[in-house]
Protein backbone atom coordinates (compact mmCIF):
# COMPACT_ATOMS: atom_id res chain seq x y z
CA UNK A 1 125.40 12.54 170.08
CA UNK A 2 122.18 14.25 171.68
CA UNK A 3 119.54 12.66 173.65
CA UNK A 4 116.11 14.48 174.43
CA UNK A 5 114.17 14.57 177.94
CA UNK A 6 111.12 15.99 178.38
CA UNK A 7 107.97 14.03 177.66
CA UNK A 8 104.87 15.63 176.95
CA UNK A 9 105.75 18.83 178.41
CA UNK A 10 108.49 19.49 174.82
CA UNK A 11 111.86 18.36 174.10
CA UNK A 12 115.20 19.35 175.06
CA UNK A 13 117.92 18.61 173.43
CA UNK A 14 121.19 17.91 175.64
CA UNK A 15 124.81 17.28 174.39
CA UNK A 16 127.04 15.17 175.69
CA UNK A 17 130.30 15.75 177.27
CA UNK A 18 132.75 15.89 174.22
CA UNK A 19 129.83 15.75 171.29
CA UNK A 20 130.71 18.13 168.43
CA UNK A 21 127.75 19.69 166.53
CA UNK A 22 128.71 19.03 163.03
CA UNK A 23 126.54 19.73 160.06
CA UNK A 24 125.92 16.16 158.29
CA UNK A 25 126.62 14.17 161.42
CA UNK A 26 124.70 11.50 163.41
CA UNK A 27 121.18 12.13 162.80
CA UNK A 28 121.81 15.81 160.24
CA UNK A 29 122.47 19.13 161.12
CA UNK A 30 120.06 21.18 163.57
CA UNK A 31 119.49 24.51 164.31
CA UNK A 32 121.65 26.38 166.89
CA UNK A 33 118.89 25.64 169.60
CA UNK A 34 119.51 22.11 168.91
CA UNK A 35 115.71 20.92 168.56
CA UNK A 36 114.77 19.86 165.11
CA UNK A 37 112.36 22.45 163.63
CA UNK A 38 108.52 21.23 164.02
CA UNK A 39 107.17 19.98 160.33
CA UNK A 40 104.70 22.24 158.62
CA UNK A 41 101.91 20.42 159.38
CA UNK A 42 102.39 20.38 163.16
CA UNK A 43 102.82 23.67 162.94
CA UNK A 44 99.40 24.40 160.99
CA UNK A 45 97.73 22.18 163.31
CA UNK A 46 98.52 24.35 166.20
CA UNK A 47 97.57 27.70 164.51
CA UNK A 48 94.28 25.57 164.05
CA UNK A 49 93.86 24.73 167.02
CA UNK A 50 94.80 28.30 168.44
CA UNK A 51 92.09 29.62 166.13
CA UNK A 52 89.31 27.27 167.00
CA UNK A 53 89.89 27.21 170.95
CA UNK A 54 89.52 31.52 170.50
CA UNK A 55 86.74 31.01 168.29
CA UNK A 56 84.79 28.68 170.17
CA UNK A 57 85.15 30.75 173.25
CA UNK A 58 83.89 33.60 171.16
CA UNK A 59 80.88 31.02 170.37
CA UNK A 60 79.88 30.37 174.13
CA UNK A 61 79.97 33.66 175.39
CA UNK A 62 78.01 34.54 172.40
CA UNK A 63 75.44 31.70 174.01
CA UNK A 64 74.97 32.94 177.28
CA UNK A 65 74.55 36.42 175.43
CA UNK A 66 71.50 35.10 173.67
CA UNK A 67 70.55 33.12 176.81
CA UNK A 68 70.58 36.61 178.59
CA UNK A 69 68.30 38.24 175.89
CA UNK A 70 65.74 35.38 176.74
CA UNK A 71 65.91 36.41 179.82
CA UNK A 72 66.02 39.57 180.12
CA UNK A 73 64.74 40.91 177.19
CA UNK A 74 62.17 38.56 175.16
CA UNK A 75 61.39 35.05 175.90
CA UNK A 76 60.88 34.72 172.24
CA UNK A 77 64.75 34.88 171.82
CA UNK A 78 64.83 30.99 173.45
CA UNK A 79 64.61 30.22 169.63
CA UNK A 80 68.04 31.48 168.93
CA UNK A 81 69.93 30.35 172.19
CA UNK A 82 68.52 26.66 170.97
CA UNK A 83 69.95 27.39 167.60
CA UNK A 84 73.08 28.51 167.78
CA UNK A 85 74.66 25.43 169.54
CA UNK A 86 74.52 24.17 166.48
CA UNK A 87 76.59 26.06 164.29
CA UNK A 88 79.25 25.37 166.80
CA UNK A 89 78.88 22.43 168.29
CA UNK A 90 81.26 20.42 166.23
CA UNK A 91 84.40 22.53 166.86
CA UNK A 92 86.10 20.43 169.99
CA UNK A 93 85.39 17.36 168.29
CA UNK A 94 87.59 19.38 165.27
CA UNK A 95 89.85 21.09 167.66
CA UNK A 96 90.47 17.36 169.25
CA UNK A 97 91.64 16.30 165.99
CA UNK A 98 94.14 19.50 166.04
CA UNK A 99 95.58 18.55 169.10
CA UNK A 100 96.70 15.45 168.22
CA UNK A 101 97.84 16.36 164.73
CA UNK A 102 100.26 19.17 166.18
CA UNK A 103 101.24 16.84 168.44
CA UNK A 104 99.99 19.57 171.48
CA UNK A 105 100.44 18.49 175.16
CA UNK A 106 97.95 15.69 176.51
CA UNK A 107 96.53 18.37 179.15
CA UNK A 108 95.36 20.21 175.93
CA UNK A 109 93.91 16.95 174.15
CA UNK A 110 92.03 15.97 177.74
CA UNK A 111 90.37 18.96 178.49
CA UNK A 112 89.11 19.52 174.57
CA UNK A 113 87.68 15.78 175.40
CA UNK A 114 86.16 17.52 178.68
CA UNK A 115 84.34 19.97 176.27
CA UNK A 116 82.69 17.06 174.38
CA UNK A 117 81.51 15.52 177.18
CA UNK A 118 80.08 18.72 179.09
CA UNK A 119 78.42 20.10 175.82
CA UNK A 120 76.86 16.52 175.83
CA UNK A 121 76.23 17.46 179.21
CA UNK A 122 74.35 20.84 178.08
CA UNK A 123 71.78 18.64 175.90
CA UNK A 124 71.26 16.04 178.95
CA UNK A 125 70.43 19.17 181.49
CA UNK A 126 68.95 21.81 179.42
CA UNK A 127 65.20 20.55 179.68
CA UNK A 128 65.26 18.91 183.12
CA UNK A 129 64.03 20.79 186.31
CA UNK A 130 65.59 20.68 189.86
CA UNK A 131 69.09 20.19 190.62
CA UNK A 132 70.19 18.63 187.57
CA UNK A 133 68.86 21.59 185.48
CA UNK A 134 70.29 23.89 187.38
CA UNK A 135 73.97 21.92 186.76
CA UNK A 136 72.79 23.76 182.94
CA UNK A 137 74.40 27.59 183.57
CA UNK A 138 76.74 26.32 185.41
CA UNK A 139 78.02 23.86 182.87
CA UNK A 140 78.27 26.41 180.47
CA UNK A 141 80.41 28.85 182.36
CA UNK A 142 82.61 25.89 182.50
CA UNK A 143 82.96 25.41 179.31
CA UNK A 144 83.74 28.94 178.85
CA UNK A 145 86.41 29.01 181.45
CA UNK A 146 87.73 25.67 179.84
CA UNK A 147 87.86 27.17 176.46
CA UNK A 148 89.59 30.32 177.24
CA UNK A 149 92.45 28.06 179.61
CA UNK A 150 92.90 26.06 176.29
CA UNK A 151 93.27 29.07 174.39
CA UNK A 152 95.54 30.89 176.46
CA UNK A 153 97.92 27.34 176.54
CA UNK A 154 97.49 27.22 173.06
CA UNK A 155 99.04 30.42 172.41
CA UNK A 156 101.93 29.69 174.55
CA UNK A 157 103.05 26.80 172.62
CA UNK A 158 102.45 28.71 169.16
CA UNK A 159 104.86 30.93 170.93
CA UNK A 160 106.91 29.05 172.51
CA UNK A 161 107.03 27.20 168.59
CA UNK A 162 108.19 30.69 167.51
CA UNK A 163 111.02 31.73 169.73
CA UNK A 164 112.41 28.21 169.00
CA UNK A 165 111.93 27.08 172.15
CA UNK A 166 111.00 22.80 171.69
CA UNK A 167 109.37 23.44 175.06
CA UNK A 168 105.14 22.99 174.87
CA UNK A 169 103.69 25.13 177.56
């Protein structure tokens, strides 16, 4: 008989003293690692979420970019630093719903909450003046930094996932 330890951070499997692994006994035969492989849609769920924590850090450096360009270059480009929140705005609140379908650690599923809150942040500082406006840049870079930790986790549980490791990172 095996019990697992391990919490949020994965599963390990130990064997008792004495337990034989035998195909078709106790609770069915598992692989030789002795963790149960991870269903397919767990699985999809953290390519998912892999994909949309890379691509929305892709989307906020792309944002201070065009924030730059306002700047920098043409004032007249405040149009399409305004805009493009919007076509990704919606991705942690997606991304949140990732985490929790591929089961990924709760450090993953609090900090995508964090990116909720500060882009609700970003609206509630972008058009005020003194000290809470200036809580606006800053913010973002946050966000950026956040987004590229959750990435960089997310990959090592994918690959973790892959070398059959049950361990999340």
């Amino acid at each position: 008989m095996a019990r697992e330890v391990g919490g949020e951070r994965g599963a390990v499997a130990l064997a008792e003293p004495g337990a034989v692994g035998v195909a078709g006994e106790g609770h069915g035969a598992r692989p030789a690692g002795g963790v149960a492989p991870l269903p397919a849609g767990v699985r999809s769920a953290r390519w998912g979420y892999l994909a949309l924590a890379w691509v929305f850090a892709g989307c906020v450096a792309a944002q201070v970019f065009l924030a730059g360009m306002a700047i920098f270059v043409d004032s007249a480009r405040w149009g399409w630093h305004t805009s493009f929140i919007h076509a990704f705005e919606g991705l942690p609140l997606v991304m949140l719903a990732a985490a929790f379908l591929g089961r990924l650690p709760a450090a993953l599923r609090w900090l995508t909450g964090a990116l909720i809150a500060l882009i609700w942040a970003q609206y509630a500082t972008a058009n005020i003046g003194g000290l809470p406006g200036a809580f606006h840049p800053v913010s973002g870079f946050v966000i950026f930094w956040i987004a590229v930790h959750l990435g960089q986790r997310a990959w090592r549980v994918v690959r973790a996932e892959g070398r059959g490791a049950g361990v999340a990172a």
